[in-house]
Protein backbone atom coordinates (compact mmCIF):
# COMPACT_ATOMS: atom_id res chain seq x y z
CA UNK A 1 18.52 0.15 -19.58
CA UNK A 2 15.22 1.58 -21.62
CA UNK A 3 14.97 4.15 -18.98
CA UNK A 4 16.80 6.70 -17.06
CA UNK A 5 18.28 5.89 -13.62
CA UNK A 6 16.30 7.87 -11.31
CA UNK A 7 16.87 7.67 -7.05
CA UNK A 8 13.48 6.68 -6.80
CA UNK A 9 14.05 3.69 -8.21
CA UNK A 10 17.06 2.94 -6.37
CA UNK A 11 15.47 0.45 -3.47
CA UNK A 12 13.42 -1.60 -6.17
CA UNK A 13 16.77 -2.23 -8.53
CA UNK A 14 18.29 -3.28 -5.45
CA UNK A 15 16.49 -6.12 -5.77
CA UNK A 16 15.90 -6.91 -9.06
CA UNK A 17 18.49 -4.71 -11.36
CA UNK A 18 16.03 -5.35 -14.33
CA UNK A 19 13.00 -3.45 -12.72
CA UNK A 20 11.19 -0.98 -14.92
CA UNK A 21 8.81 1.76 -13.59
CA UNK A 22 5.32 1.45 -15.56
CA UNK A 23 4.80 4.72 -17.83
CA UNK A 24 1.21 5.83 -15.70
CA UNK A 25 1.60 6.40 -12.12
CA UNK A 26 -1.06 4.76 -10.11
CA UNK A 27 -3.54 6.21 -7.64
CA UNK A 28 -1.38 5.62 -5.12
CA UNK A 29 1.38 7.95 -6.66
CA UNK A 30 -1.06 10.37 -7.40
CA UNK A 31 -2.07 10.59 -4.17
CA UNK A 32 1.64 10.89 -3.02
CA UNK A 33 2.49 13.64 -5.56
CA UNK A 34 -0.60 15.67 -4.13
CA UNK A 35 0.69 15.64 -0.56
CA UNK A 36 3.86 16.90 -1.64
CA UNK A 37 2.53 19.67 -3.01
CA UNK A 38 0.68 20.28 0.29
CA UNK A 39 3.26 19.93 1.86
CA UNK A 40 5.45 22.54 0.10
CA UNK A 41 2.19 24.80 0.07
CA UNK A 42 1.64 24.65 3.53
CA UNK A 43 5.27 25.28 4.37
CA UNK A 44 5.70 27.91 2.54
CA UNK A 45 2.35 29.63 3.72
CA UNK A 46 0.31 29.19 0.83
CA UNK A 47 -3.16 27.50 0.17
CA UNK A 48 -3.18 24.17 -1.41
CA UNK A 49 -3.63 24.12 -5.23
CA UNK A 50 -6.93 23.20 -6.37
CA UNK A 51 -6.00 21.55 -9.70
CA UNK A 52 -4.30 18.32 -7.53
CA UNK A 53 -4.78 15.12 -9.47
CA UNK A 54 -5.76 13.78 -5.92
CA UNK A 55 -8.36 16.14 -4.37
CA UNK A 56 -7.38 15.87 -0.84
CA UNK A 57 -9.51 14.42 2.32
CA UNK A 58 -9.52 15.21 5.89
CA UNK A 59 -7.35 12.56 6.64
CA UNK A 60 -4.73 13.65 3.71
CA UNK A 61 -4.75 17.27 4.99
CA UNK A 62 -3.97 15.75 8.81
CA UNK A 63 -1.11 13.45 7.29
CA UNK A 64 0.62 16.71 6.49
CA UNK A 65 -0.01 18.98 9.27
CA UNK A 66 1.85 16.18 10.87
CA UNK A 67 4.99 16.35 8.69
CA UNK A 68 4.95 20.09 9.06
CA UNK A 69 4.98 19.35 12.60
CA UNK A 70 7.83 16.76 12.49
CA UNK A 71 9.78 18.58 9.84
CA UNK A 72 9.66 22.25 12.22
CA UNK A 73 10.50 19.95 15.20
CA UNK A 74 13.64 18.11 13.57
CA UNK A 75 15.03 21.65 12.27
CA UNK A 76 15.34 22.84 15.86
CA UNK A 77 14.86 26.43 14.40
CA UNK A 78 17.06 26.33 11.58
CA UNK A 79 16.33 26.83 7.91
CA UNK A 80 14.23 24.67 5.86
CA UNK A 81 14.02 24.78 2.35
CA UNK A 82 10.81 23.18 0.46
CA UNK A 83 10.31 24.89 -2.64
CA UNK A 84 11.28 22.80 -5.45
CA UNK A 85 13.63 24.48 -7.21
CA UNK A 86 15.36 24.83 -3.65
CA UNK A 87 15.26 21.15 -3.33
CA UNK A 88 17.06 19.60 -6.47
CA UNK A 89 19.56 16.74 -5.69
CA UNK A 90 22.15 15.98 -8.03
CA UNK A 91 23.73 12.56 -7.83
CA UNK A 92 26.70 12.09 -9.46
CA UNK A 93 26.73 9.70 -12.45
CA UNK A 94 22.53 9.94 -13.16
CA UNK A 95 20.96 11.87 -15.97
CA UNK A 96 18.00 12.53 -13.52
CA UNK A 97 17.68 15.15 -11.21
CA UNK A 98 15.91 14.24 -8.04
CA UNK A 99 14.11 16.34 -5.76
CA UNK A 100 13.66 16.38 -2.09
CA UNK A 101 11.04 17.38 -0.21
CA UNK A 102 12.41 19.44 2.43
CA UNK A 103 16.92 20.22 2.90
CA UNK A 104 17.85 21.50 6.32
CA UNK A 105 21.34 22.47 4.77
CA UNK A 106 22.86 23.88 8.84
CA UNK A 107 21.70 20.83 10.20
CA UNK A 108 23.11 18.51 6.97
CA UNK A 109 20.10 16.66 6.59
CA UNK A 110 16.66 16.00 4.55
CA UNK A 111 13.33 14.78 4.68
CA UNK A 112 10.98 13.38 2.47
CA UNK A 113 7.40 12.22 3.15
CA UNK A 114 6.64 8.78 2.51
CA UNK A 115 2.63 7.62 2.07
CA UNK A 116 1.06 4.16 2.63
CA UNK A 117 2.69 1.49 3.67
CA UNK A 118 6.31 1.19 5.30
CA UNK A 119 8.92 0.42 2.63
CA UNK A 120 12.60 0.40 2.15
CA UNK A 121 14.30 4.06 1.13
CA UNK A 122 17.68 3.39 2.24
CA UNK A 123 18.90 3.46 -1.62
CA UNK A 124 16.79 6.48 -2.70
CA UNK A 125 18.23 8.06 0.58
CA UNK A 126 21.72 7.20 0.50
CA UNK A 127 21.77 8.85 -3.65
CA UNK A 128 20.12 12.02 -2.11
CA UNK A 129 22.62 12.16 0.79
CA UNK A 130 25.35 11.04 -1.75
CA UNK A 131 24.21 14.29 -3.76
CA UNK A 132 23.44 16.86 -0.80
CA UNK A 133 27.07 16.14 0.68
CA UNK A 134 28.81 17.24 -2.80
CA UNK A 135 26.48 20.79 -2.80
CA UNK A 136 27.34 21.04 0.79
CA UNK A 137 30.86 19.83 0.88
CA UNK A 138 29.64 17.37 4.13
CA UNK A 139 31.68 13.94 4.88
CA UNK A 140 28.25 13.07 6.90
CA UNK A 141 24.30 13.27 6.21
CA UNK A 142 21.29 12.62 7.74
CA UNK A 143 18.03 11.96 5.83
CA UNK A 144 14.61 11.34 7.95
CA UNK A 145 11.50 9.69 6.57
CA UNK A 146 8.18 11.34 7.59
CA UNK A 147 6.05 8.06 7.12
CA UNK A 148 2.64 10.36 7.50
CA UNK A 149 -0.08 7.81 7.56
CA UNK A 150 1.95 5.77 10.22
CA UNK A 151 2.84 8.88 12.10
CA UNK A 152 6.52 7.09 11.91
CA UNK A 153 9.99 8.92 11.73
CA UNK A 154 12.53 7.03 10.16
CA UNK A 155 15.76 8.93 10.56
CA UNK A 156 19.24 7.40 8.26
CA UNK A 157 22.73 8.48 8.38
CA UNK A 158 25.47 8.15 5.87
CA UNK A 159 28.67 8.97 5.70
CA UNK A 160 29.99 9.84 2.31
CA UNK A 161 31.49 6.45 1.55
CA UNK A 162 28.90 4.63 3.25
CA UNK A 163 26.52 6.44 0.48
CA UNK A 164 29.09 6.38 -2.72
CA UNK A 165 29.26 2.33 -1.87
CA UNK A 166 25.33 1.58 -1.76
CA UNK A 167 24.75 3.63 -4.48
CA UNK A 168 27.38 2.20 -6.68
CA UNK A 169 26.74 -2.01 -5.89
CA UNK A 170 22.50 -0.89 -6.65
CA UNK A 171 24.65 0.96 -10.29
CA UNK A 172 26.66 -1.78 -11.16
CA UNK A 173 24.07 -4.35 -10.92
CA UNK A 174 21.99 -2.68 -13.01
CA UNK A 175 24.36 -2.13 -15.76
CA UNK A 176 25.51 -5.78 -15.57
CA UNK A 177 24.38 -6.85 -19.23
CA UNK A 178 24.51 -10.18 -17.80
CA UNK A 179 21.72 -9.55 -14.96
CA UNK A 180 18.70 -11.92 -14.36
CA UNK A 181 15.41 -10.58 -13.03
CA UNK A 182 13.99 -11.43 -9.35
CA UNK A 183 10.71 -11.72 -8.34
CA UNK A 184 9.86 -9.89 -5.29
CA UNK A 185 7.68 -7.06 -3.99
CA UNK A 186 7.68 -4.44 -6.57
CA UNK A 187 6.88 -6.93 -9.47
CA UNK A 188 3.13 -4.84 -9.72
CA UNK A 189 4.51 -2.16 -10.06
CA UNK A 190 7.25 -3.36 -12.85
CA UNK A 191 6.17 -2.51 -16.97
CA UNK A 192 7.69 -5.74 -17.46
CA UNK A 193 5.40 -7.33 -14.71
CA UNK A 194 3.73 -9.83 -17.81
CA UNK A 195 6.67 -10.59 -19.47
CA UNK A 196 9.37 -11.25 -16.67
CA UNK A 197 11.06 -14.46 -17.53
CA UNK A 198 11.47 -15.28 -14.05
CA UNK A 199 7.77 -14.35 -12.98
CA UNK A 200 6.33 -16.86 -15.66
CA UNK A 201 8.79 -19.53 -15.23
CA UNK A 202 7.29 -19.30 -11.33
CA UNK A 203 3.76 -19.35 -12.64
CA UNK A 204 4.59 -22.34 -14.38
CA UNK A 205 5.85 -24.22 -11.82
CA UNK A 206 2.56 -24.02 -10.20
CA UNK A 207 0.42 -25.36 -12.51
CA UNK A 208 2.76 -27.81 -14.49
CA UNK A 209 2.83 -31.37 -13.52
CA UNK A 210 5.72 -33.82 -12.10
CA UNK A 211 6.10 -37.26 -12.79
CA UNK A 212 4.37 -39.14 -12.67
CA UNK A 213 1.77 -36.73 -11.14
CA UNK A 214 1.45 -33.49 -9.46
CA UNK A 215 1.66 -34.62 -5.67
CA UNK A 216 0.01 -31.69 -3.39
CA UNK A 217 0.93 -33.76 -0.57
CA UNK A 218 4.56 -33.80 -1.21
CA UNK A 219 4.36 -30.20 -1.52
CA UNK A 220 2.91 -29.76 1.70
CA UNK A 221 5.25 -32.54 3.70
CA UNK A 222 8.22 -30.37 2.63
CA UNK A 223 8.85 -26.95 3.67
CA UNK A 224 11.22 -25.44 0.90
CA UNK A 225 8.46 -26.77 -1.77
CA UNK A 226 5.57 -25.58 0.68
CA UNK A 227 7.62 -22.10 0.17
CA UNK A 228 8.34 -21.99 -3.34
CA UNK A 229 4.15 -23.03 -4.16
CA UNK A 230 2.98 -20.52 -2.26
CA UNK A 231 5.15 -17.69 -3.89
CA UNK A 232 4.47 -19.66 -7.21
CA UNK A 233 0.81 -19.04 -7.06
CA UNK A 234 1.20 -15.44 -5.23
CA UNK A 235 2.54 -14.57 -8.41
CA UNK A 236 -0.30 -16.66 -10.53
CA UNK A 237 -2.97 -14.55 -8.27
CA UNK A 238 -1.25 -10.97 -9.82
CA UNK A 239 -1.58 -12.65 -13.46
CA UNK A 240 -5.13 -13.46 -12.63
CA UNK A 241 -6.27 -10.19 -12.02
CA UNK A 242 -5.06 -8.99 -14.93
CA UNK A 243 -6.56 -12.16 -17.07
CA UNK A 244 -9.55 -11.19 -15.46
CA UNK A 245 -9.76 -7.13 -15.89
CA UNK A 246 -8.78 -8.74 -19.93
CA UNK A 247 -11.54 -10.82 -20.43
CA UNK A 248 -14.35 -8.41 -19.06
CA UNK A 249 -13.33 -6.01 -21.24
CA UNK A 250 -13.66 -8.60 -24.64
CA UNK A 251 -17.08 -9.47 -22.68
CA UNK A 252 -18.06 -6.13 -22.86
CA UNK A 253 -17.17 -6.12 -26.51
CA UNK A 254 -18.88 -8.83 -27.52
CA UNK A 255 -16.37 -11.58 -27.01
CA UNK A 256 -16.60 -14.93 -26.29
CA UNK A 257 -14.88 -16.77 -23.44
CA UNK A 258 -15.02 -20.23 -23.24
CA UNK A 259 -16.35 -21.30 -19.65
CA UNK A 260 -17.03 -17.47 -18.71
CA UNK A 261 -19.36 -14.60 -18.62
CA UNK A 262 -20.23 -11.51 -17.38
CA UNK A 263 -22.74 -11.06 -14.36
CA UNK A 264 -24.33 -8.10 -12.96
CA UNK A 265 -24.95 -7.22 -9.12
CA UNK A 266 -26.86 -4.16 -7.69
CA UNK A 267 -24.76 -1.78 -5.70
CA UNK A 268 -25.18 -1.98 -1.95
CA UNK A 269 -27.65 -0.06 -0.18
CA UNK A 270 -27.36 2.85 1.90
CA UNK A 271 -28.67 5.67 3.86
CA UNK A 272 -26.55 9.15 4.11
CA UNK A 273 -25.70 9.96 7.53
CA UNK A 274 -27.12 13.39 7.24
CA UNK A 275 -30.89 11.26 6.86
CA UNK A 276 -30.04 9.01 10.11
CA UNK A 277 -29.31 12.19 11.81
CA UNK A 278 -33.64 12.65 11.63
CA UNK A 279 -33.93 8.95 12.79
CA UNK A 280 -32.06 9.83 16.14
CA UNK A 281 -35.57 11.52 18.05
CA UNK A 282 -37.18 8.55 16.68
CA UNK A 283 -35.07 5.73 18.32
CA UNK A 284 -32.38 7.48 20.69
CA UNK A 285 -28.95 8.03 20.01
CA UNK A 286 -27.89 4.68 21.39
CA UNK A 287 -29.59 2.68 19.50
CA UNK A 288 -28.75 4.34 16.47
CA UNK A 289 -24.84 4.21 17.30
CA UNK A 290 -25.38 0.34 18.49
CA UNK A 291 -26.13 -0.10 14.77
CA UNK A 292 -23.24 1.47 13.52
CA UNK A 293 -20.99 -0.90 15.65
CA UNK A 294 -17.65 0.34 16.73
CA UNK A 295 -15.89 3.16 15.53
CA UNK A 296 -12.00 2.47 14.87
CA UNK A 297 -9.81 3.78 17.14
CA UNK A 298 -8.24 6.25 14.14
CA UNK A 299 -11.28 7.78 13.05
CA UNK A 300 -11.68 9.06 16.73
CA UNK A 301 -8.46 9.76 17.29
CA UNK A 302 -8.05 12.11 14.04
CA UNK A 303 -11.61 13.79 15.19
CA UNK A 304 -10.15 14.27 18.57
CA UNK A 305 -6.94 15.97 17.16
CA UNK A 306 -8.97 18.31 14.79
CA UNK A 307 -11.34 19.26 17.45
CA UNK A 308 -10.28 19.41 21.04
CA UNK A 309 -7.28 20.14 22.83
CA UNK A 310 -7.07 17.95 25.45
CA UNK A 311 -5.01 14.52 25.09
CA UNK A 312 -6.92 11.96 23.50
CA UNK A 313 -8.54 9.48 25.95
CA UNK A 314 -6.01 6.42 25.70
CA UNK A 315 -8.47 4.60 27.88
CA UNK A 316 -11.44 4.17 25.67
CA UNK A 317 -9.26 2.06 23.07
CA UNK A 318 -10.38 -1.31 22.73
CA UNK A 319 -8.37 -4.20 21.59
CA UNK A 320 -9.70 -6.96 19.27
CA UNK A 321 -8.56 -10.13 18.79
CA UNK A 322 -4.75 -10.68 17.27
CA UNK A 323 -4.86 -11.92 13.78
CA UNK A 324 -2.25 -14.24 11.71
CA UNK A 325 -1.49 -13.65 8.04
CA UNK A 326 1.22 -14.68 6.01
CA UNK A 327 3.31 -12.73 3.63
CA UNK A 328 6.78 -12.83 1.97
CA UNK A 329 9.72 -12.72 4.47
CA UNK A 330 11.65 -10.28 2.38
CA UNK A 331 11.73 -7.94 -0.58
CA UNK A 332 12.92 -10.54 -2.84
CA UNK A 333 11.49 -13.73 -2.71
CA UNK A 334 12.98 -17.39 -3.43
CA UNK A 335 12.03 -18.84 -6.67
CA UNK A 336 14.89 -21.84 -7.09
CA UNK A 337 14.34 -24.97 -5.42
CA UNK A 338 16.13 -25.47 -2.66
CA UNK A 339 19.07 -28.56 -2.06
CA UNK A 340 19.02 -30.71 0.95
């Protein structure tokens, strides 16, 4: 327990109670930290900052109009507080102080904009709802998840032993001095992501041997060893990157290593669009768009939005062909062979 228990943290100690936030936030943080502050600019009715860590883009500035869309339409009129100091959750037994992004205290119920991918909040949520019911003196609360690059509402109620009991089990298995560490999704993002016991005892699994020989076969005949290889080397492929960023860096230096070097590849050319505009006369707009090739359907849409006010033309959406990947069924994924 190095560091503070903090909400946020709340749906990645859920599972794995020995998860540790790395000290630098990445770009993708950054970038989430910057729309906040848009967001509580823009609802208060001030101009964005221009000191953001994450300079905005177009598409940024339409992910928040959105929320300040969703966030006036779920208040049905009532009072919404953004500002931070308006926003600080307390929840009972951390040292931390969390903050929300917007409190609808006459309607019992928050919000808090959520960037990239979908993930689970539920923990984070039910500690802020846990917190909000106390100031409020609610038995019930509602917390919604603006997911603004999905355009996605998430909406989650607790009641106030619904939150105290998934707050607590997420508690005590954290201070369990006997807990063991999982691998699953947020391993990247863990500070002890190259030192996890249970991440390198995975890695080794895929690369040591069996008796008498390391049979590929076998592994791909049976489907619980099929599973645990390919997490095995989904972790290996993480621990790879980083071997990799590692030795171009002692490369770079000077370094030597053994069976490696460093190779060099000119950047890819290009010509600004504001210089193909003059090509248009030459060979007609058709053409010129024909070598483009399609625009995606999200790039047009957000144009449309900005732009015009009729409904976007639904019709001109084409579908490609469906595409099958494969990715970890859950959160937390298996690494313990499995009995028959």
């Amino acid at each position: 327990m190095s560091t503070p228990l903090r909400p946020s943290n709340l749906p990645k100690l859920a599972v794995c109670p020995c998860y540790e936030p790395q000290p630098n936030a990445g770009s993708a943080a950054a970038r989430g930290s910057s729309l906040d502050t848009i967001f509580r600019a823009r609802m208060a009715g001030d101009p964005a900052p221009l000191d953001l860590v994450h300079p905005p883009t177009e598409e940024d500035l339409a992910a928040v109009e959105w929320a300040v869309t969703m966030i006036t339409a779920l208040s049905s009129g009532s009072p919404i507080l953004t500002r931070e100091d308006e926003c600080r959750v307390a929840v009972p037994g951390f040292d931390h102080i969390g903050t929300a992004d917007a409190i609808m205290p006459e309607r019992l119920a928050h919000a808090d904009l959520k960037t990239g991918q979908k993930r689970n909040y539920r923990e984070q949520m039910a500690a802020y709802a846990l917190g909000l019911m106390e100031q409020h003196f609610a038995s019930e609360w509602t917390a919604h998840l603006l997911f603004c690059d999905r355009r996605e509402v998430v909406t989650l109620r607790f009641t106030f032993e619904e939150a105290r009991q998934i707050v607590d089990s997420v508690v005590a298995a954290w201070t369990n001095p006997d807990k063991q560490p999982s691998v699953c999704d947020y391993c990247s993002w863990c500070a002890k992501s190259d030192t996890c016991p249970a991440r390198l005892t995975l890695a080794a699994q895929a690369i040591s041997t069996t008796e008498p020989a390391f049979n590929f076969e076998a592994v791909l005949a049976d489907n619980n060893n099929l599973g645990r290889f390919l997490t095995a080397c989904h972790v290996l492929d993480a621990l790879r990157e980083k071997a990799e960023t590692a030795a171009k860096q002692r490369l770079q230096a000077g370094a030597t290593i053994p069976g490696w070097k460093l190779t060099s590849r000119r950047g890819a050319q290009f010509i600004r669009h504001e210089d193909v505009a003059a090509c248009v006369e030459r060979f007609g707009l058709n053409q010129v768009l024909a070598s483009y090739g399609n625009l995606s359907a999200s790039k047009l849409r957000d144009l449309w939005e900005r732009t015009a006010d009729a409904p976007f033309p639904e019709e001109l959406v084409k579908h490609g062909p469906a595409t099958i990947s494969l990715r970890a069924a859950s959160a937390q994924l298996s690494t313990q062979p499995q009995t028959k």
